[in-house]
PDB file of N, CA and C in Angstrom:
ATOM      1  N   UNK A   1      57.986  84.298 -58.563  1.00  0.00           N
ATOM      2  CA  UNK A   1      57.065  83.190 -58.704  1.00  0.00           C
ATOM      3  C   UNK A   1      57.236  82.256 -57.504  1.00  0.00           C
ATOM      4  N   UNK A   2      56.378  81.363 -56.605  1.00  0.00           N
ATOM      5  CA  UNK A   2      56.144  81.253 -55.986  1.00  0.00           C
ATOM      6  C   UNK A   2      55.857  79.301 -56.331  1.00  0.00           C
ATOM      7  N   UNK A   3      56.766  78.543 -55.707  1.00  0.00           N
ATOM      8  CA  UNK A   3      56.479  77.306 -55.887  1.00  0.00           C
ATOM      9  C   UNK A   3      55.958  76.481 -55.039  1.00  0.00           C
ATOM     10  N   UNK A   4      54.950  75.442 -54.926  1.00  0.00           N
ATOM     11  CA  UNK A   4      54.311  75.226 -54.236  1.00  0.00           C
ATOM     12  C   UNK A   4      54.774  73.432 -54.409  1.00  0.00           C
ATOM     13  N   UNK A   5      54.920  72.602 -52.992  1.00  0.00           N
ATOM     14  CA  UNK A   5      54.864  71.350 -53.254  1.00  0.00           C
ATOM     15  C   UNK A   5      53.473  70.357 -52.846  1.00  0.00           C
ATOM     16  N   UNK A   6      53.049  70.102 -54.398  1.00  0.00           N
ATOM     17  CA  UNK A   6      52.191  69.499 -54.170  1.00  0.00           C
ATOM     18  C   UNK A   6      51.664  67.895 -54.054  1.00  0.00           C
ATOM     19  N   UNK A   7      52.784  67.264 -53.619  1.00  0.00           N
ATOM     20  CA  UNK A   7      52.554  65.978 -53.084  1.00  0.00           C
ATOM     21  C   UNK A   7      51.434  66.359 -51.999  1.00  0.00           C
ATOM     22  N   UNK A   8      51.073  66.921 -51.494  1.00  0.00           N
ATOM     23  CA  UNK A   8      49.521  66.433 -50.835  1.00  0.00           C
ATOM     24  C   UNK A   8      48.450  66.594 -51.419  1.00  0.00           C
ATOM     25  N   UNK A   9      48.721  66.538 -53.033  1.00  0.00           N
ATOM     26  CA  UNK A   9      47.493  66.796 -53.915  1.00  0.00           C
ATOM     27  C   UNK A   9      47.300  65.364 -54.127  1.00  0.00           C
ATOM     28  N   UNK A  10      48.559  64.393 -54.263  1.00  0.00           N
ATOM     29  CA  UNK A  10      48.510  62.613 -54.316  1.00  0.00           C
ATOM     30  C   UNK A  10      47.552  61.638 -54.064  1.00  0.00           C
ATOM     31  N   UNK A  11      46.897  61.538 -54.356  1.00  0.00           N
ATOM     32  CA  UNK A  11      45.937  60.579 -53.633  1.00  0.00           C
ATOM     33  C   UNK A  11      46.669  58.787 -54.064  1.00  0.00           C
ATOM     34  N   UNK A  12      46.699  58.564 -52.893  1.00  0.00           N
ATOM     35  CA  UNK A  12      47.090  56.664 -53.303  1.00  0.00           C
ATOM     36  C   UNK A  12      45.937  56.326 -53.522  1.00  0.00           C
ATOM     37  N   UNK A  13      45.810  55.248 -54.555  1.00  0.00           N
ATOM     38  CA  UNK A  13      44.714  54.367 -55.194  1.00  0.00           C
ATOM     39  C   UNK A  13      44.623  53.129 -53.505  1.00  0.00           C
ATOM     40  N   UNK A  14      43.207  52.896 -53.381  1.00  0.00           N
ATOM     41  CA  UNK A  14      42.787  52.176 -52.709  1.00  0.00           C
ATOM     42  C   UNK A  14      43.249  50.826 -53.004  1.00  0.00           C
ATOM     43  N   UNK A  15      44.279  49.781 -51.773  1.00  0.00           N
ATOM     44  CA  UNK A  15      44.856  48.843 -52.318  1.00  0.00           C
ATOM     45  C   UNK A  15      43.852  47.846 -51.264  1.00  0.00           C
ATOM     46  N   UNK A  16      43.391  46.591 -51.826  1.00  0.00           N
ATOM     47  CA  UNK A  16      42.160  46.213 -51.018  1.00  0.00           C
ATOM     48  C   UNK A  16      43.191  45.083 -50.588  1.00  0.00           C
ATOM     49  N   UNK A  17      44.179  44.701 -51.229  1.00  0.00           N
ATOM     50  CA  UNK A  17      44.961  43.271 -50.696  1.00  0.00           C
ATOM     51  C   UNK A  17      45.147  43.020 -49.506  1.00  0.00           C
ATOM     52  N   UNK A  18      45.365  44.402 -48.812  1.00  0.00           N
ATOM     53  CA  UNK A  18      46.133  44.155 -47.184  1.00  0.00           C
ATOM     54  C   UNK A  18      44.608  43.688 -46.579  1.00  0.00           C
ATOM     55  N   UNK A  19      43.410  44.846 -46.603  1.00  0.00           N
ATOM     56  CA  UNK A  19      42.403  44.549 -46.037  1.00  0.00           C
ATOM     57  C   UNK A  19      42.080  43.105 -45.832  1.00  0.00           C
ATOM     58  N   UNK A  20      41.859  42.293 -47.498  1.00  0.00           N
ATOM     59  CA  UNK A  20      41.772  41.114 -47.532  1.00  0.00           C
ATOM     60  C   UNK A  20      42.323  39.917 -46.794  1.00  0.00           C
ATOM     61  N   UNK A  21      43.427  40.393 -47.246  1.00  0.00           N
ATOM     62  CA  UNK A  21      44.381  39.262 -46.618  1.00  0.00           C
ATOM     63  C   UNK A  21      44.569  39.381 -45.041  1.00  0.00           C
ATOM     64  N   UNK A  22      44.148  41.163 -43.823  1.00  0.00           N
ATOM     65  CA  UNK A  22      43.843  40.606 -42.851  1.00  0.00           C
ATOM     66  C   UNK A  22      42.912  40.293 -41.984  1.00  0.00           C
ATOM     67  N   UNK A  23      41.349  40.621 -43.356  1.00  0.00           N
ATOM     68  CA  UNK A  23      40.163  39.901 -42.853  1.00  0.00           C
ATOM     69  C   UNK A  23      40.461  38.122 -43.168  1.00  0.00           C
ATOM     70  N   UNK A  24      41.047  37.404 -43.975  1.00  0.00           N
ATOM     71  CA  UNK A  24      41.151  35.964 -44.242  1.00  0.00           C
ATOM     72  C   UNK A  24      41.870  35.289 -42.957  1.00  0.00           C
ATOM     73  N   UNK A  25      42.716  36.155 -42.813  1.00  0.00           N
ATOM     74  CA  UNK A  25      43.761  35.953 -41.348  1.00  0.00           C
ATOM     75  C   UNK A  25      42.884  35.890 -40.043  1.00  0.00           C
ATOM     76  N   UNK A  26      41.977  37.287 -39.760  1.00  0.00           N
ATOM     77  CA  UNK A  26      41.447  36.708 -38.667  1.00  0.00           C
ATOM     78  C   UNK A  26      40.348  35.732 -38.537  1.00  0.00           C
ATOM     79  N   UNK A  27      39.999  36.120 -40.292  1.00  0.00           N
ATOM     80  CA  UNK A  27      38.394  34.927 -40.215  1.00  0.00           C
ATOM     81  C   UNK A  27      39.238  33.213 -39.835  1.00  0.00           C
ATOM     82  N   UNK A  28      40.836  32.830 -40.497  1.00  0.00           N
ATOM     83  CA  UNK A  28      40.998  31.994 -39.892  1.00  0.00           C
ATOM     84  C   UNK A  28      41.202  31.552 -38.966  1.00  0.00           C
ATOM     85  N   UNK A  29      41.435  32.628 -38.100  1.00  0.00           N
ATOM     86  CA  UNK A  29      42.226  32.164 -36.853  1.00  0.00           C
ATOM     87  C   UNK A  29      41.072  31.567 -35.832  1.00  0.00           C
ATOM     88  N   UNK A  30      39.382  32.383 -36.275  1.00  0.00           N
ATOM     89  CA  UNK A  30      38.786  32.568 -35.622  1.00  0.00           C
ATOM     90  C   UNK A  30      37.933  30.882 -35.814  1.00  0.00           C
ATOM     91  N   UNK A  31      38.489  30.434 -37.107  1.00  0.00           N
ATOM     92  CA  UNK A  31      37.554  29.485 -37.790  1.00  0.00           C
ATOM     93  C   UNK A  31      38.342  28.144 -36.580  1.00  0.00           C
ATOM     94  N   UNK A  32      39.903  27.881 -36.677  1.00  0.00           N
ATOM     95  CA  UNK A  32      40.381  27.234 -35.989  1.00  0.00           C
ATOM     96  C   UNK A  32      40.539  27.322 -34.871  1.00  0.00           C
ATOM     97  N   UNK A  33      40.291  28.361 -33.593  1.00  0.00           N
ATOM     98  CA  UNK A  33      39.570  28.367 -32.201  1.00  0.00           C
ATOM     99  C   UNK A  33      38.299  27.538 -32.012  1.00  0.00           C
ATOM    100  N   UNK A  34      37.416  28.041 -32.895  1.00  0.00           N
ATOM    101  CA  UNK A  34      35.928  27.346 -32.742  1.00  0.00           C
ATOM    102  C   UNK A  34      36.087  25.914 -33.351  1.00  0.00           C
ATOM    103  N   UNK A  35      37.179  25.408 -34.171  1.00  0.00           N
ATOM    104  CA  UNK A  35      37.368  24.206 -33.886  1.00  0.00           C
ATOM    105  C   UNK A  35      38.303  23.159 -32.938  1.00  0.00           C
ATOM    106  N   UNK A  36      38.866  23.950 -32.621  1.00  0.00           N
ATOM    107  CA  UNK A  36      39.657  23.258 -31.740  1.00  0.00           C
ATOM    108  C   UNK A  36      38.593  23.232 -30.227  1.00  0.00           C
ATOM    109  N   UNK A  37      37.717  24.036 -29.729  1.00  0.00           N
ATOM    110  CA  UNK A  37      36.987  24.468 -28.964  1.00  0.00           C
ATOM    111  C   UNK A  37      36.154  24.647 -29.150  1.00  0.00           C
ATOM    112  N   UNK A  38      34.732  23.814 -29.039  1.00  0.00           N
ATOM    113  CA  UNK A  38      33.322  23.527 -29.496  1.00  0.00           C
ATOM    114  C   UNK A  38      32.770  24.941 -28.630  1.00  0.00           C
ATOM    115  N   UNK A  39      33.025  24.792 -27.054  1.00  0.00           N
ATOM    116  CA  UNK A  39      32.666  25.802 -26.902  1.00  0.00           C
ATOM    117  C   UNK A  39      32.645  26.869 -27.009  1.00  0.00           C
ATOM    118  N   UNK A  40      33.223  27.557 -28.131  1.00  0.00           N
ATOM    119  CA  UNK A  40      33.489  28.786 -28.826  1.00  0.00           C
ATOM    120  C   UNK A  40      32.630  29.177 -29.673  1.00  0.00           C
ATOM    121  N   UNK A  41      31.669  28.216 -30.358  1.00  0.00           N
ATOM    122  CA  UNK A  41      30.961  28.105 -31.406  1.00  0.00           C
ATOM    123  C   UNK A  41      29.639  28.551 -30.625  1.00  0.00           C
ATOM    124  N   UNK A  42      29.370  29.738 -30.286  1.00  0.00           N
ATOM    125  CA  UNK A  42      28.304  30.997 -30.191  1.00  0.00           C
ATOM    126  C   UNK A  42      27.932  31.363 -31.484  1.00  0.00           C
ATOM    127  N   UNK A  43      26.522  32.287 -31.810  1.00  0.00           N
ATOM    128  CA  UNK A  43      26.218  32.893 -32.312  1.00  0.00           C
ATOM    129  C   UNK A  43      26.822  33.543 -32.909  1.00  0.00           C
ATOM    130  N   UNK A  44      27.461  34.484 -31.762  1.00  0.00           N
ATOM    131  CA  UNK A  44      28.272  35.816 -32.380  1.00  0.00           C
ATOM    132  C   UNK A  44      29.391  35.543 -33.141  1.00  0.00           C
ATOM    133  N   UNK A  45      29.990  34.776 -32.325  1.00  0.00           N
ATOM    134  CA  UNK A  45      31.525  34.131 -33.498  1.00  0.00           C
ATOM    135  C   UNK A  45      30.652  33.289 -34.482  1.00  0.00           C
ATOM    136  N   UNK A  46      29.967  32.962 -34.830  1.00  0.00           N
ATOM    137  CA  UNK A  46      29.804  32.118 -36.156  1.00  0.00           C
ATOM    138  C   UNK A  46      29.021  33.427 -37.052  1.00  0.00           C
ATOM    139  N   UNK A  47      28.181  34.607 -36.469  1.00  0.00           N
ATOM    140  CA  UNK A  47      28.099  35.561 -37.085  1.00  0.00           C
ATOM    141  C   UNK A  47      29.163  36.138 -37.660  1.00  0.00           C
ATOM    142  N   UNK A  48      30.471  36.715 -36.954  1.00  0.00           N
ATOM    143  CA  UNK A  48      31.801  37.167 -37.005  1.00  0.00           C
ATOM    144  C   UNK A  48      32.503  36.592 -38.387  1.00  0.00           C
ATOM    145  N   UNK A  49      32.667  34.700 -38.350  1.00  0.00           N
ATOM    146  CA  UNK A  49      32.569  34.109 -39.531  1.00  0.00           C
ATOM    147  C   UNK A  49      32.340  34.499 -40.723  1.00  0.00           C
ATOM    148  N   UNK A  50      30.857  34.027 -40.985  1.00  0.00           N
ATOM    149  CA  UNK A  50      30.055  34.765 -41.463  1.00  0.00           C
ATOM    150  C   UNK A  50      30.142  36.236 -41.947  1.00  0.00           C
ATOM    151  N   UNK A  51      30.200  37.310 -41.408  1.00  0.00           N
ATOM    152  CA  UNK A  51      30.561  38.869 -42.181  1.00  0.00           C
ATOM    153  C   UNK A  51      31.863  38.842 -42.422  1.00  0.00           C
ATOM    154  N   UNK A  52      32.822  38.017 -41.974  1.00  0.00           N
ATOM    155  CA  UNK A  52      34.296  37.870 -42.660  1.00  0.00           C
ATOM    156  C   UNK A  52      34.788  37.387 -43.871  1.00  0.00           C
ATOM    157  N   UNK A  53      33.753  36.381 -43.626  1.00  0.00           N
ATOM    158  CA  UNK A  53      33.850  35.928 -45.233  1.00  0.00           C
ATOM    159  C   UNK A  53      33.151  36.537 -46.202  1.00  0.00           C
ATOM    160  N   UNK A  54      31.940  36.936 -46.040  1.00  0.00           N
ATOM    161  CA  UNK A  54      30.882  37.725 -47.156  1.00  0.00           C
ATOM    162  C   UNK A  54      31.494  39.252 -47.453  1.00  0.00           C
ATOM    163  N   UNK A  55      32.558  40.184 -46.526  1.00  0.00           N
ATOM    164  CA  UNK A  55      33.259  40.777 -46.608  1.00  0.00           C
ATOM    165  C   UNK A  55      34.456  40.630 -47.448  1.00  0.00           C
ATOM    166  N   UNK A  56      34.865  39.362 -47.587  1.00  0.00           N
ATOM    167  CA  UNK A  56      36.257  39.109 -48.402  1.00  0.00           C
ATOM    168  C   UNK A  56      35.611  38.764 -50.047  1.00  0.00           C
ATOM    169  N   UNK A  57      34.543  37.999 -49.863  1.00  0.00           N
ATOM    170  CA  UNK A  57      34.011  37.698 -51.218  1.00  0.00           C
ATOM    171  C   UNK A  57      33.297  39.045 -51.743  1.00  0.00           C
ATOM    172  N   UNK A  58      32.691  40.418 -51.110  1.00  0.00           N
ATOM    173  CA  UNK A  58      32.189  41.042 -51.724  1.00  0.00           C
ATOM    174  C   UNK A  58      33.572  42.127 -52.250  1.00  0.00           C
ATOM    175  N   UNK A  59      34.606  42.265 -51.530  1.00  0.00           N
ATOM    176  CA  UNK A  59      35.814  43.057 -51.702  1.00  0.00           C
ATOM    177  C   UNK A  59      36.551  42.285 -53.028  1.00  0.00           C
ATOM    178  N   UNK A  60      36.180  40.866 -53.157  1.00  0.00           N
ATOM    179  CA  UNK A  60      36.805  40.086 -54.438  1.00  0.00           C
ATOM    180  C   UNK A  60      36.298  40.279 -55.686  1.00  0.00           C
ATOM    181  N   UNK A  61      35.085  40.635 -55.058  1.00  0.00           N
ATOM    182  CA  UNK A  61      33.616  41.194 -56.722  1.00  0.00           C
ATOM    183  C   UNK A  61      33.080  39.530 -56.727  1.00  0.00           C
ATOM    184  N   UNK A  62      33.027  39.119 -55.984  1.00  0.00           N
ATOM    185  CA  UNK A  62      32.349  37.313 -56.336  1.00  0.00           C
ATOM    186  C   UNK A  62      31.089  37.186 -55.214  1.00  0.00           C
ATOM    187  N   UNK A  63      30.503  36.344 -55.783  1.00  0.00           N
ATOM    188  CA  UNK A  63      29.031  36.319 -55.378  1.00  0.00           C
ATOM    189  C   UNK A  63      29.242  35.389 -53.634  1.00  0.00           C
ATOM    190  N   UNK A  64      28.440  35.633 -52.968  1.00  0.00           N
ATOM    191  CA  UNK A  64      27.996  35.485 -51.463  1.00  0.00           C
ATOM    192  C   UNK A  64      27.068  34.126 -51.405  1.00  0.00           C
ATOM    193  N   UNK A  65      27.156  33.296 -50.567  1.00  0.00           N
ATOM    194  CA  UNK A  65      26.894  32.174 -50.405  1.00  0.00           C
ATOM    195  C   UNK A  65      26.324  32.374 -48.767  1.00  0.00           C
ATOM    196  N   UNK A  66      25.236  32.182 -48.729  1.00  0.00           N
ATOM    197  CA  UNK A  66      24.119  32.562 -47.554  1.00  0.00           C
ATOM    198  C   UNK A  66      24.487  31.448 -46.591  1.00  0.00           C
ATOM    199  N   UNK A  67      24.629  31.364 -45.027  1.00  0.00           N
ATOM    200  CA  UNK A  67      24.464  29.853 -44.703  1.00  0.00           C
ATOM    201  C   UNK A  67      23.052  29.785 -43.959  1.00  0.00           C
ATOM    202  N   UNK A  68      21.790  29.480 -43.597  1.00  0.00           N
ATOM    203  CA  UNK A  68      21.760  28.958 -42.857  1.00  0.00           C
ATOM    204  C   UNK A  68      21.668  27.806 -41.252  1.00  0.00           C
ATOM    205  N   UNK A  69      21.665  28.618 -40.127  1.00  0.00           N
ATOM    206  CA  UNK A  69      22.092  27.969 -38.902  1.00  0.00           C
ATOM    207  C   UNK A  69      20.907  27.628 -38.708  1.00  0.00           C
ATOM    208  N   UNK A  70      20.484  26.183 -38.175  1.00  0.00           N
ATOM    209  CA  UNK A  70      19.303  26.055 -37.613  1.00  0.00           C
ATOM    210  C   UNK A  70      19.632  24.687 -36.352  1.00  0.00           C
ATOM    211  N   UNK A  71      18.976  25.391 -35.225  1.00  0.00           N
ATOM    212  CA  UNK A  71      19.123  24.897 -34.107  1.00  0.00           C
ATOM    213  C   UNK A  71      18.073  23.570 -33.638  1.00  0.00           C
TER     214      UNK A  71
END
C-alpha cells in the first residue's frame, strides 16, 4: 500500500485582516503626505484615497460612502 502526503490537498481559508490592515496603512500614510503637502493633493492620489478606502469598507461587508470632488 502506497501512502501519499496530502498536505497539498490544504487549502488555508482566506484571511482578509493582513490585506486590510495594509490597505488602512497605506491609505494612511497617503492621507498624511497630502496633508502635510497641499501639493500632493492631485486627482490621482485623492482617487488612490478614495479606492482605498471603498476597498477596506467593501472587504469589511459595510456600505460605501461616495465623495464628490468638485473644482
Amino acid at each position: 500500500m502506497i501512502r501519499t502526503d496530502r498536505k497539498y490537498n490544504q487549502k488555508k481559508a482566506d484571511d482578509r485582516t493582513a490585506r486590510i490592515a495594509a490597505m488602512e496603512q497605506e491609505r494612511d500614510e497617503l492621507v498624511d503626505r497630502m496633508f502635510d503637502h497641499p501639493e500632493l493633493c492631485t486627482e490621482e492620489n485623492i482617487r488612490r484615497v478614495n479606492y482605498l478606502s471603498s476597498q477596506v469598507e467593501i472587504m469589511r461587508g459595510k456600505m460605501i460612502y461616495n465623495v464628490n470632488i468638485n473644482y
